[in-house]
N, C-alpha and C. Protein backbone atom coordinates (compact mmCIF):
# COMPACT_ATOMS: atom_id res chain seq x y z
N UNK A 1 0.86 -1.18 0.00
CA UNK A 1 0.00 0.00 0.00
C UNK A 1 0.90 1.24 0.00
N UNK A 2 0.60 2.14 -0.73
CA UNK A 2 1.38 3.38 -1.03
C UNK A 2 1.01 4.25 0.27
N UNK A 3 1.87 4.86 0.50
CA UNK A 3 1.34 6.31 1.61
C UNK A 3 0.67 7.12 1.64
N UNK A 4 0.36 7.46 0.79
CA UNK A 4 -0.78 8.47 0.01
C UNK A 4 -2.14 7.53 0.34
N UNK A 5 -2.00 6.10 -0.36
CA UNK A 5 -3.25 5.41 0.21
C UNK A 5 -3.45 5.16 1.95
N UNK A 6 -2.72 4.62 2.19
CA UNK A 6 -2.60 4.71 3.71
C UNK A 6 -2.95 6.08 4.47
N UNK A 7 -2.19 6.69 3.92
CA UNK A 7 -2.70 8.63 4.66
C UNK A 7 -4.12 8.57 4.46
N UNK A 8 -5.04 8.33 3.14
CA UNK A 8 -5.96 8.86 2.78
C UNK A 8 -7.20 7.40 4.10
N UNK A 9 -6.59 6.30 3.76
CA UNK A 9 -7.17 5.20 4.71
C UNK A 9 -7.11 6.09 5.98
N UNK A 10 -6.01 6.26 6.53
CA UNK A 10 -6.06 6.72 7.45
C UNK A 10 -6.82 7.97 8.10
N UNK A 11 -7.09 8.85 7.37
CA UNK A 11 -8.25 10.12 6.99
C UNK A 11 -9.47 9.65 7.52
N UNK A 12 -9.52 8.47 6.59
CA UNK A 12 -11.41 8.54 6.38
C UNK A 12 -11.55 7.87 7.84
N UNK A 13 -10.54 6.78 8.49
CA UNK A 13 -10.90 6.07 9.85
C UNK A 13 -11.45 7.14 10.54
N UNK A 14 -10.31 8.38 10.95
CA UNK A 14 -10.56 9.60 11.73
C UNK A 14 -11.59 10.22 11.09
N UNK A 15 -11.55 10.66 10.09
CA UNK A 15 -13.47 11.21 9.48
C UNK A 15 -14.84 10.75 10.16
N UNK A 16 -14.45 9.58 9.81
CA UNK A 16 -15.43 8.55 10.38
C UNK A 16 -15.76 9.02 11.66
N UNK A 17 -14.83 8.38 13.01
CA UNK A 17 -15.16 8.69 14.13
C UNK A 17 -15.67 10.34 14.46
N UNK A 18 -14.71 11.40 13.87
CA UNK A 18 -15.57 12.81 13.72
C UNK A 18 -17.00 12.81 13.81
N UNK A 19 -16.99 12.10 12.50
CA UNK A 19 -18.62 12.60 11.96
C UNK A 19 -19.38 12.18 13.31
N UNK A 20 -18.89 10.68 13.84
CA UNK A 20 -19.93 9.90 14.48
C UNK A 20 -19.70 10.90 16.01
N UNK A 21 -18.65 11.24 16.18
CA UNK A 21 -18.81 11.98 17.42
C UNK A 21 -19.28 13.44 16.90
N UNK A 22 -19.32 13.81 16.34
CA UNK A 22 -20.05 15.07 15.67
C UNK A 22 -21.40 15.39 16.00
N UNK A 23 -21.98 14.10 15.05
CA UNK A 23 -23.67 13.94 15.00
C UNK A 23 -23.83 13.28 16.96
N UNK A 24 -23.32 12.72 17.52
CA UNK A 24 -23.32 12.79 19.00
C UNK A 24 -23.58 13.88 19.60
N UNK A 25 -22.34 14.92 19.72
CA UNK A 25 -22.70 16.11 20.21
C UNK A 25 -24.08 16.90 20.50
N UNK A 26 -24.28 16.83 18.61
CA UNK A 26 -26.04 17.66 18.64
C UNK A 26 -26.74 17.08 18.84
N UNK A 27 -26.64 15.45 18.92
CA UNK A 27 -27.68 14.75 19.92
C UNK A 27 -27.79 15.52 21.32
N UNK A 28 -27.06 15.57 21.89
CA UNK A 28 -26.91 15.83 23.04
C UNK A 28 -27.21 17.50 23.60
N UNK A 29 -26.63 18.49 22.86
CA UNK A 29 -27.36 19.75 22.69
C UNK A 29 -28.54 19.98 22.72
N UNK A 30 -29.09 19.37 21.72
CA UNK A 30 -30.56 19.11 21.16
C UNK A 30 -31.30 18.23 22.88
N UNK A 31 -30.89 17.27 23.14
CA UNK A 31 -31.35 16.36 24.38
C UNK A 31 -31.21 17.39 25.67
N UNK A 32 -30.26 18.28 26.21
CA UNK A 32 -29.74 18.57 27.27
C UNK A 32 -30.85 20.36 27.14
N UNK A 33 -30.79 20.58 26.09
CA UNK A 33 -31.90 21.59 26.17
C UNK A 33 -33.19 21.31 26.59
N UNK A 34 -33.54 20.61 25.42
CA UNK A 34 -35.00 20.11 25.97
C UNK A 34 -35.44 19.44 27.46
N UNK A 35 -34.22 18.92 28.05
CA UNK A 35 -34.26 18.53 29.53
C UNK A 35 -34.59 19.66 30.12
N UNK A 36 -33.65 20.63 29.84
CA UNK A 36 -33.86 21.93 30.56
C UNK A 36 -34.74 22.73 30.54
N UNK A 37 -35.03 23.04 29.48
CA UNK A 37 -36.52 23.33 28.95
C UNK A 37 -37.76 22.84 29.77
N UNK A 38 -37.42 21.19 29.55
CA UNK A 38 -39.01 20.47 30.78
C UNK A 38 -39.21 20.22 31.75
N UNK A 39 -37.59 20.75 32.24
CA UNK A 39 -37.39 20.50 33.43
C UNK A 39 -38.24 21.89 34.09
N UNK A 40 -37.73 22.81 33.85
CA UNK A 40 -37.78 24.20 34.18
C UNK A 40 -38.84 25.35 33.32
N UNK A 41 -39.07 25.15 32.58
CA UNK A 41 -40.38 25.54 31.33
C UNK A 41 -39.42 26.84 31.17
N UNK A 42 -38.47 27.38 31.42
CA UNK A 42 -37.76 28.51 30.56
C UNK A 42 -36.85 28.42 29.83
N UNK A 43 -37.63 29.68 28.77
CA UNK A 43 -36.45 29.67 27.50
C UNK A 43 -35.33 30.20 28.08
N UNK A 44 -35.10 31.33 29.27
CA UNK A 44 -33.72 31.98 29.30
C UNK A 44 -33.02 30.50 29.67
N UNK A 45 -33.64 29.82 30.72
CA UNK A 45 -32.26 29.10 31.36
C UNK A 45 -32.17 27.50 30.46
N UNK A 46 -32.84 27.66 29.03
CA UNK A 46 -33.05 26.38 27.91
C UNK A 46 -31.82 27.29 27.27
N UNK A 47 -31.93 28.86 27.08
CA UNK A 47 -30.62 29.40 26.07
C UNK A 47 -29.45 29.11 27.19
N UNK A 48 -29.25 29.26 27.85
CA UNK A 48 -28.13 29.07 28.61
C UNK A 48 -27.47 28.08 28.59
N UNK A 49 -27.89 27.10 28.07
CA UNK A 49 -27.51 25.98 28.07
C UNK A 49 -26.06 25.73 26.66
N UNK A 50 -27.00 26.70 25.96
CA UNK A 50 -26.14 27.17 24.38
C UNK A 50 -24.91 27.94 24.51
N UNK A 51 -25.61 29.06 25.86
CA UNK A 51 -24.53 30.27 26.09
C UNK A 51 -23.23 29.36 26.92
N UNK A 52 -23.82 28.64 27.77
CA UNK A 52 -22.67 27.51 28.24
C UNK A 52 -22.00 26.97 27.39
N UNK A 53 -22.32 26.48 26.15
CA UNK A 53 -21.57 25.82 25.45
C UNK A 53 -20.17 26.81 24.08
N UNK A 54 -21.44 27.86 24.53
CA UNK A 54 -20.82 29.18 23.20
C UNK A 54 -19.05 29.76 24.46
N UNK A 55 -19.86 30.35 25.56
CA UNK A 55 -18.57 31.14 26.38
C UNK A 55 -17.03 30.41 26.27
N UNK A 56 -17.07 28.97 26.82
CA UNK A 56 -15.55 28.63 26.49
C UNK A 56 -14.88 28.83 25.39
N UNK A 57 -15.90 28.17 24.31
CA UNK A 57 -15.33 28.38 22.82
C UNK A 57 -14.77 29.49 22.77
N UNK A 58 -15.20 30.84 22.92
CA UNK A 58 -15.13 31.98 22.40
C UNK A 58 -13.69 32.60 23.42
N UNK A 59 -14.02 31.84 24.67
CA UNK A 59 -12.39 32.44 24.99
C UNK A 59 -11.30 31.70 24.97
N UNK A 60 -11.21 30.48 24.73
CA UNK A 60 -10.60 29.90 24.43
C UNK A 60 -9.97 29.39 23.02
N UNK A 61 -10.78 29.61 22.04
CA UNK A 61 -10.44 29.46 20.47
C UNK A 61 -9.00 30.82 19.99
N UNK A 62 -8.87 31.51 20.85
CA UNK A 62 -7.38 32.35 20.57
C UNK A 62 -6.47 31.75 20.70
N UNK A 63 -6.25 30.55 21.83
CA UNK A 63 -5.47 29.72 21.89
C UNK A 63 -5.31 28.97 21.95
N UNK A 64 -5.89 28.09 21.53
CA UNK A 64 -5.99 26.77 21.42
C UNK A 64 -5.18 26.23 20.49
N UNK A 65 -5.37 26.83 19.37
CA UNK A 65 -4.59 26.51 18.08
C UNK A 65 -2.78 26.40 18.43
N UNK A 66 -2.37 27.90 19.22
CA UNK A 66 -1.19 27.89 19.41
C UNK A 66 -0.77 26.60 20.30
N UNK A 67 -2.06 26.16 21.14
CA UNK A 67 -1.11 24.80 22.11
C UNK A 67 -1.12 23.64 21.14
N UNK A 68 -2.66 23.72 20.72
CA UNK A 68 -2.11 22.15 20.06
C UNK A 68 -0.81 22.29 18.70
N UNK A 69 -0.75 23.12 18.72
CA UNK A 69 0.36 23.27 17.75
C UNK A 69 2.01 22.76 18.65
N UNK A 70 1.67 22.87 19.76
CA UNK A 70 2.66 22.33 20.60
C UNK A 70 2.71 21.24 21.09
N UNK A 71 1.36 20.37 21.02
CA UNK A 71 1.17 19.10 21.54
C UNK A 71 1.24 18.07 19.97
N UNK A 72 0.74 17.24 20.80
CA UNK A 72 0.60 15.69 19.74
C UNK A 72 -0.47 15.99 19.69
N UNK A 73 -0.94 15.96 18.16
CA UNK A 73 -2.34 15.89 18.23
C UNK A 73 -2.82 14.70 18.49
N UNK A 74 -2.60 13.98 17.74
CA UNK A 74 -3.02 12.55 18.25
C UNK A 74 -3.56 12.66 19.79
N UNK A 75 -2.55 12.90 20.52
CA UNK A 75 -2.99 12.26 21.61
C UNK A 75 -4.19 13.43 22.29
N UNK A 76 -3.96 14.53 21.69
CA UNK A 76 -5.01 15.78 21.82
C UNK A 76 -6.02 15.59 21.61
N UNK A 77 -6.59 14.63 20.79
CA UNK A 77 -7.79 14.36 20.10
C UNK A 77 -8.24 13.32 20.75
N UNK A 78 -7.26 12.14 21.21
CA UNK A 78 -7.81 10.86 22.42
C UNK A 78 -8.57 11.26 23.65
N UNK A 79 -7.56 12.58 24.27
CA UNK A 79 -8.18 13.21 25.25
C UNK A 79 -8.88 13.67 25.57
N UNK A 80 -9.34 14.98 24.40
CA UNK A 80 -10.40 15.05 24.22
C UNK A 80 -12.14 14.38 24.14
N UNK A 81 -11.50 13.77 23.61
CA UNK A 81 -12.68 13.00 23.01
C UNK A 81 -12.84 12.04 24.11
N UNK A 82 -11.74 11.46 24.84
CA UNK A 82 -12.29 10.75 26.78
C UNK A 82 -12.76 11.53 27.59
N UNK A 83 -12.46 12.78 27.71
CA UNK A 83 -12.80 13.69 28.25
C UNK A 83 -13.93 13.79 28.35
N UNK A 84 -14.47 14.20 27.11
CA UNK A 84 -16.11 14.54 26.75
C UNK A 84 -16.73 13.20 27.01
N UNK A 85 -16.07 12.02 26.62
CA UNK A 85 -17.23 10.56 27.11
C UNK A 85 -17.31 10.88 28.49
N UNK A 86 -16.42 11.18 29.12
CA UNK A 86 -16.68 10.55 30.87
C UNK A 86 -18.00 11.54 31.70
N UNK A 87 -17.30 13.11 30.54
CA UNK A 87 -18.09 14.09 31.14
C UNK A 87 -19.61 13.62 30.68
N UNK A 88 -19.99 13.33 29.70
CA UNK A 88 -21.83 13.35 29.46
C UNK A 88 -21.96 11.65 29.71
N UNK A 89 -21.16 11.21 29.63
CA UNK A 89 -21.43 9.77 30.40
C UNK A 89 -22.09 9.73 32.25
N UNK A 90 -21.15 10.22 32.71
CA UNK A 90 -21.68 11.03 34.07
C UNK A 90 -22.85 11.59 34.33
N UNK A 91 -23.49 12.45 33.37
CA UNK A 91 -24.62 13.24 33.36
C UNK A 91 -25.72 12.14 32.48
N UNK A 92 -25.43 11.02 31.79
CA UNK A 92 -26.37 10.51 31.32
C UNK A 92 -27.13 9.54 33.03
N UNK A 93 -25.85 9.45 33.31
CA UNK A 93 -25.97 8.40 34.71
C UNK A 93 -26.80 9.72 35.64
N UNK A 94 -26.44 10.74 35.97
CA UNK A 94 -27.02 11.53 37.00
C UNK A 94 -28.55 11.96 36.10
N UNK A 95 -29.04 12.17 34.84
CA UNK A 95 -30.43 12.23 34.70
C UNK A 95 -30.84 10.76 34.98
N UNK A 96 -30.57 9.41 34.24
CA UNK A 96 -31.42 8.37 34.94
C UNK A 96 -31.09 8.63 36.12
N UNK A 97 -30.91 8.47 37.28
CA UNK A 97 -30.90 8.89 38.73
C UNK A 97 -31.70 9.71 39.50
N UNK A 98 -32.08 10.83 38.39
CA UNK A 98 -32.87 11.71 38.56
C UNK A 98 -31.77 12.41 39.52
N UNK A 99 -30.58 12.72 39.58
CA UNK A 99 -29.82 13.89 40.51
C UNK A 99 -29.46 14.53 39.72
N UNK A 100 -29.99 14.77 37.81
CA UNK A 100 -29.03 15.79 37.68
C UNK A 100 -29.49 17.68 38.15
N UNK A 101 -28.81 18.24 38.05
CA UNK A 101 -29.20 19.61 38.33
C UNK A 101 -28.76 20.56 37.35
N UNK A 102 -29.82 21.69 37.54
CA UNK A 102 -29.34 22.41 36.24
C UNK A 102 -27.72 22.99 35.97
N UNK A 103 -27.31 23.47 37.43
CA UNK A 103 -25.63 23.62 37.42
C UNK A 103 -24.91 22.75 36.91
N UNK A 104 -25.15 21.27 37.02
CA UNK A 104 -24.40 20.03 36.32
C UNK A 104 -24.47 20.08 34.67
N UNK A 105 -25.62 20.69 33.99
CA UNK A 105 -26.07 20.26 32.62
C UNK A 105 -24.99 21.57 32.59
N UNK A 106 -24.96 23.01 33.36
CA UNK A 106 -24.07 24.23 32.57
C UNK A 106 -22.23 23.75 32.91
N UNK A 107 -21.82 23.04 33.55
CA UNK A 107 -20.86 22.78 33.76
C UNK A 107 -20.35 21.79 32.61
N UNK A 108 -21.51 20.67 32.50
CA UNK A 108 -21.08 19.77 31.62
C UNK A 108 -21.37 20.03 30.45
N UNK A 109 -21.81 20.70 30.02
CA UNK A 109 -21.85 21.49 28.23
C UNK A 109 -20.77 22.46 28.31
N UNK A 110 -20.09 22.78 29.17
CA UNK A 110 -18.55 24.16 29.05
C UNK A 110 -17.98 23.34 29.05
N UNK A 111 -17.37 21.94 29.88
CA UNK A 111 -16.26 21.10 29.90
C UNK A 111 -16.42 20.31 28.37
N UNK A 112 -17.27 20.15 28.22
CA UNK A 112 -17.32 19.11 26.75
C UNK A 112 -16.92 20.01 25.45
N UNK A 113 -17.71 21.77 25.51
CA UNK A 113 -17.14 22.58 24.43
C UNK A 113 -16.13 22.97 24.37
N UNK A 114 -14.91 22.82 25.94
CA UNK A 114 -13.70 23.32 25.75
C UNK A 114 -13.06 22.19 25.26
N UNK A 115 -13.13 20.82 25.42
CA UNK A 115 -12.24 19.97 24.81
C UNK A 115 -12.45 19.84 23.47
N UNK A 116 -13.67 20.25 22.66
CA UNK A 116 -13.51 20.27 21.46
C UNK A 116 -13.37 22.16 20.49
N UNK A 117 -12.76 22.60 21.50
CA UNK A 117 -12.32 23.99 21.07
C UNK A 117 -10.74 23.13 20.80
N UNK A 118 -10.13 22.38 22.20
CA UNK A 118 -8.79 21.97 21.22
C UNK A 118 -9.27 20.83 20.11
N UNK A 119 -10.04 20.07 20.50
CA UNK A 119 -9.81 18.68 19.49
C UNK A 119 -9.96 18.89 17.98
N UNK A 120 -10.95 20.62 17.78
CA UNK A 120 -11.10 20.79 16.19
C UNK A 120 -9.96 20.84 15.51
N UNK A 121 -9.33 22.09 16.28
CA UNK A 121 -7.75 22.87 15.47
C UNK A 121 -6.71 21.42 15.62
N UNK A 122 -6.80 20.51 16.26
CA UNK A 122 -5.97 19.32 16.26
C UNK A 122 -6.39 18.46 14.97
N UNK A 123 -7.50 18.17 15.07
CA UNK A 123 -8.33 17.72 13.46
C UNK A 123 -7.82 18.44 12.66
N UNK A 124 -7.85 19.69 12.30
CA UNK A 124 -7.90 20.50 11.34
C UNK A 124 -6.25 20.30 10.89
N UNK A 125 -5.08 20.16 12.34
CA UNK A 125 -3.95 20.73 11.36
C UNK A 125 -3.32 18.97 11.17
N UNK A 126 -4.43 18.24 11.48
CA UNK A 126 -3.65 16.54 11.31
C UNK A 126 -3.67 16.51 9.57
N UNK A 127 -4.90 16.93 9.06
CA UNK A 127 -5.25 16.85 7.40
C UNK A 127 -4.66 16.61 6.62
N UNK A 128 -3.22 17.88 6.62
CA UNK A 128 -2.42 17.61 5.79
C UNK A 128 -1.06 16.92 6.10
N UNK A 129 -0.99 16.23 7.25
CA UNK A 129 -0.10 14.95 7.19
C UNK A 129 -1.15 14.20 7.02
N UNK A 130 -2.11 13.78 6.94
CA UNK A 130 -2.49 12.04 6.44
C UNK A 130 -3.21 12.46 5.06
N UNK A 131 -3.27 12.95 4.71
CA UNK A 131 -3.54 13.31 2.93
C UNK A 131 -2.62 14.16 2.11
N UNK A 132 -2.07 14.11 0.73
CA UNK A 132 -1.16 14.36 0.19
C UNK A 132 -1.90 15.82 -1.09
N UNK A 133 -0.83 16.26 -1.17
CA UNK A 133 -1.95 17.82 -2.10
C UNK A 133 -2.67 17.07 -2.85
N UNK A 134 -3.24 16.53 -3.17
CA UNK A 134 -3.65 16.37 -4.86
C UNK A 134 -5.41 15.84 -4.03
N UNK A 135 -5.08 15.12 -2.74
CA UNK A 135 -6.28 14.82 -2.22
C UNK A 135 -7.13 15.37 -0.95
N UNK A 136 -6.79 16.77 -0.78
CA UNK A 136 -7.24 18.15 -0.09
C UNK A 136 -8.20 18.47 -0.34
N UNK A 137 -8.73 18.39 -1.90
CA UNK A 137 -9.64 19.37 -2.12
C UNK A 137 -10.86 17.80 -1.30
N UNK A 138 -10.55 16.70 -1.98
CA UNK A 138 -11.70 16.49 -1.79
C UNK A 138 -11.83 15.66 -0.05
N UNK A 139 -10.69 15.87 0.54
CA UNK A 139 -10.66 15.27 2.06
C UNK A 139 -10.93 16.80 2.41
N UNK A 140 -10.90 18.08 2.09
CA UNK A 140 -11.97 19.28 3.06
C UNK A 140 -13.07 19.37 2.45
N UNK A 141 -13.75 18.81 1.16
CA UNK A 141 -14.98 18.41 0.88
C UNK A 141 -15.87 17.43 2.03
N UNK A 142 -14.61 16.03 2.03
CA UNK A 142 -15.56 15.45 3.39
C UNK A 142 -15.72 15.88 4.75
N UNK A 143 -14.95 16.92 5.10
CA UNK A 143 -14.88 17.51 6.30
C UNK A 143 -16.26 18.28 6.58
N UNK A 144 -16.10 19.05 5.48
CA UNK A 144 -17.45 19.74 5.19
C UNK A 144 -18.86 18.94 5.16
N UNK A 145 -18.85 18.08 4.22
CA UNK A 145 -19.96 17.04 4.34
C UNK A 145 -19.97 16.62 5.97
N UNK A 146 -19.18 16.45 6.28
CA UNK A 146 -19.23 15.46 7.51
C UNK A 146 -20.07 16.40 8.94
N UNK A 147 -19.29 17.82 8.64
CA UNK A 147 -19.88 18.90 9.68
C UNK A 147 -21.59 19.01 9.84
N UNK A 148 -22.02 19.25 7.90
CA UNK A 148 -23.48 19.33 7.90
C UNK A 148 -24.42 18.29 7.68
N UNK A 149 -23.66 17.42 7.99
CA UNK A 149 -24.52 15.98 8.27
C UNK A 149 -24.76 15.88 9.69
N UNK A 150 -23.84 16.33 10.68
CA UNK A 150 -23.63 16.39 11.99
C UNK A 150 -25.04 17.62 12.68
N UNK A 151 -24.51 18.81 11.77
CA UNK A 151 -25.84 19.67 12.11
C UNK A 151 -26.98 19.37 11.97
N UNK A 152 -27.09 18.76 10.57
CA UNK A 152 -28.92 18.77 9.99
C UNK A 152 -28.92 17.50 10.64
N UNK A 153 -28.12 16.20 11.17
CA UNK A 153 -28.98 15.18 11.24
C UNK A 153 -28.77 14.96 12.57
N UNK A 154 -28.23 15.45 13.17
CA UNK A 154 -27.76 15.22 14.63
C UNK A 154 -29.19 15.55 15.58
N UNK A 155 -30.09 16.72 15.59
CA UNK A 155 -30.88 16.75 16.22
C UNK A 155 -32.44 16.15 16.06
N UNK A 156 -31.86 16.17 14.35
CA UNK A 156 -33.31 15.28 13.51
C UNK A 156 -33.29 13.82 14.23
N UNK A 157 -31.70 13.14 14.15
CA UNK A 157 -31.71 11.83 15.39
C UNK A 157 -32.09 11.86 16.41
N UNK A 158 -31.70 13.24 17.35
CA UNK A 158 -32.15 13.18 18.58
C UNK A 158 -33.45 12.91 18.99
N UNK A 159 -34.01 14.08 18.23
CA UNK A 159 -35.78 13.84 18.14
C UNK A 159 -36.25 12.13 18.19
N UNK A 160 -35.65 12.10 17.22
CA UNK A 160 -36.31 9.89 17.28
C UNK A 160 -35.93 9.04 18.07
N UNK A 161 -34.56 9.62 18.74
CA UNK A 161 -34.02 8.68 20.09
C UNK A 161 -34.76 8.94 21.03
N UNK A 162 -35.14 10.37 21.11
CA UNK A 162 -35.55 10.70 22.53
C UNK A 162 -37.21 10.31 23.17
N UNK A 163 -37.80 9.96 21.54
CA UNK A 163 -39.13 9.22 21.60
C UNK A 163 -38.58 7.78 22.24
N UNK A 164 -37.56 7.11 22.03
CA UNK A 164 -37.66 5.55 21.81
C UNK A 164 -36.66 5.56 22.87
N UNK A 165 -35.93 6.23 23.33
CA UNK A 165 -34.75 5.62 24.49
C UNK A 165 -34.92 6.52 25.97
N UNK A 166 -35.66 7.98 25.88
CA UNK A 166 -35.51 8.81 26.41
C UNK A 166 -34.42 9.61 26.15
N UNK A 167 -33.96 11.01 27.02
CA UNK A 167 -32.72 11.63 27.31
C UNK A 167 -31.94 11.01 27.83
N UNK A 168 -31.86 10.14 29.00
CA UNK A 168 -30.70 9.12 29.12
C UNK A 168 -30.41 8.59 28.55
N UNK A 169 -30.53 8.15 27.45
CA UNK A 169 -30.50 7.10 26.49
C UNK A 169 -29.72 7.57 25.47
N UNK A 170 -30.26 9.25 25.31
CA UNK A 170 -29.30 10.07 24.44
C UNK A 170 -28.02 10.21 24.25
N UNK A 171 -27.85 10.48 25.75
CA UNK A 171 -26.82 11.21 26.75
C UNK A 171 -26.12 9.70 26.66
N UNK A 172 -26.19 8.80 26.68
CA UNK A 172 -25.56 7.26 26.95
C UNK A 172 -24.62 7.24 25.36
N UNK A 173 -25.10 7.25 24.76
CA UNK A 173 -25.20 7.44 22.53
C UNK A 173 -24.25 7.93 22.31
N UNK A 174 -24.44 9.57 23.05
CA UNK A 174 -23.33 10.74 22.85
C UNK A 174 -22.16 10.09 23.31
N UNK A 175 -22.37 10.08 24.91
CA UNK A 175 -20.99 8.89 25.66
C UNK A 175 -20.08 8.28 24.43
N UNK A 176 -20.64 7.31 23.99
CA UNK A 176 -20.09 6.02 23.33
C UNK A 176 -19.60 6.55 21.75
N UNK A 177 -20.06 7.79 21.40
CA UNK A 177 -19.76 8.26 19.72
C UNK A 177 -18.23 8.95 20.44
N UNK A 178 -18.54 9.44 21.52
CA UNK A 178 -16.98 10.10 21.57
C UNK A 178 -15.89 8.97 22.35
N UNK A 179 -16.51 7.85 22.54
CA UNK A 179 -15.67 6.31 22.37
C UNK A 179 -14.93 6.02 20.91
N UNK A 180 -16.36 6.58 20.16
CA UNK A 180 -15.86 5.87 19.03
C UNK A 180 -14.65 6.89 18.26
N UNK A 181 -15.19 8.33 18.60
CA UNK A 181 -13.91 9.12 17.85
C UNK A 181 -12.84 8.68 18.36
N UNK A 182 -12.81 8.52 19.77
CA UNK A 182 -11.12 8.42 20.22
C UNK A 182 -10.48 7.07 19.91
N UNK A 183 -11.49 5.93 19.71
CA UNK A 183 -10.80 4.67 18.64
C UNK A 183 -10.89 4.57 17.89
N UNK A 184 -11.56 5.33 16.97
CA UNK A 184 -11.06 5.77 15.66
C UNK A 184 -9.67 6.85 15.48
N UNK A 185 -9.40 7.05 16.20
CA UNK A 185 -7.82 8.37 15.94
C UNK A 185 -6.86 7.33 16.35
């Protein structure tokens, strides 16, 4: 097998797990609102839930790039991505339990958006070591595909899980997709 094939094999494994921890996420957005939402019948503290997830990003995306540029990504992206299982794994366990609280859902949507404030720019600058120029255009084609498959279908899933498994059930899903990104990398 040539390197170029191997790089590009190697791409789509990590694509793969992306997407699947991707479309996870907005399961879980989509799930952790609407908890909040029925829990509490308000929209401010249902947006908050967003604004929790928006604030780290936003102060943290200045630098992020510069560390993982200093780390392994590889292993930036494992971490991440354990990180975020243990964190909504935890909270899938504390809603069946019925202990979760609304402070737990704003804590655990900031800890899960800061590990993927690093794990993107780690994705992003792995690209062009495991794909070679000529196959860029169309490995940030699948990147792209992969993002708005994640958006449009991630909450359209949620909706049908959350009929058939509940929000724990969601929250369990999400867990195990960011299993799957980090054995997929």
């Amino acid at each position: 097998m040539t390197a170029a094939a191997r790089g590009m094999r190697d791409f789509l494994l990590i694509w793969f797990g992306q997407l699947v921890s991707g479309v996870g996420s907005r399961l879980t957005s989509f799930a952790l609102g609407l908890w909040v939402y029925q829990t509490t019948g308000s929209t401010t503290r249902f947006a908050m839930v967003f604004v929790a997830m928006a604030v780290p990003t936003l102060l943290l995306l200045p630098f992020a790039g510069v560390l993982v540029d200093r780390w392994d990504r590889r292993r930036t992206m494992i971490v991440c991505e354990s990180i975020s299982a243990v964190v909504i794994g935890t909270m899938a366990v504390l809603i069946a339990l019925g202990r979760l609280d609304l402070w737990q859902v704003y804590i655990g949507v900031g800890l899960s958006a800061m590990t993927n404030t690093f794990l993107q720019p780690a994705y992003a600058a792995s690209v062009p070591l495991l794909a070679d120029s000529e196959q860029l255009i169309r490995v940030n084609g699948l990147i792209q595909t992969g993002q708005g498959l994640a958006l449009v279908g991630g909450p359209a899933l949620a909706g049908i899980l959350v009929s058939i498994m509940g929000i724990p059930g969601v929250l369990a899903v999400d867990a195990l997709t960011f299993v799957v990104g980090a054995a997929c990398i």
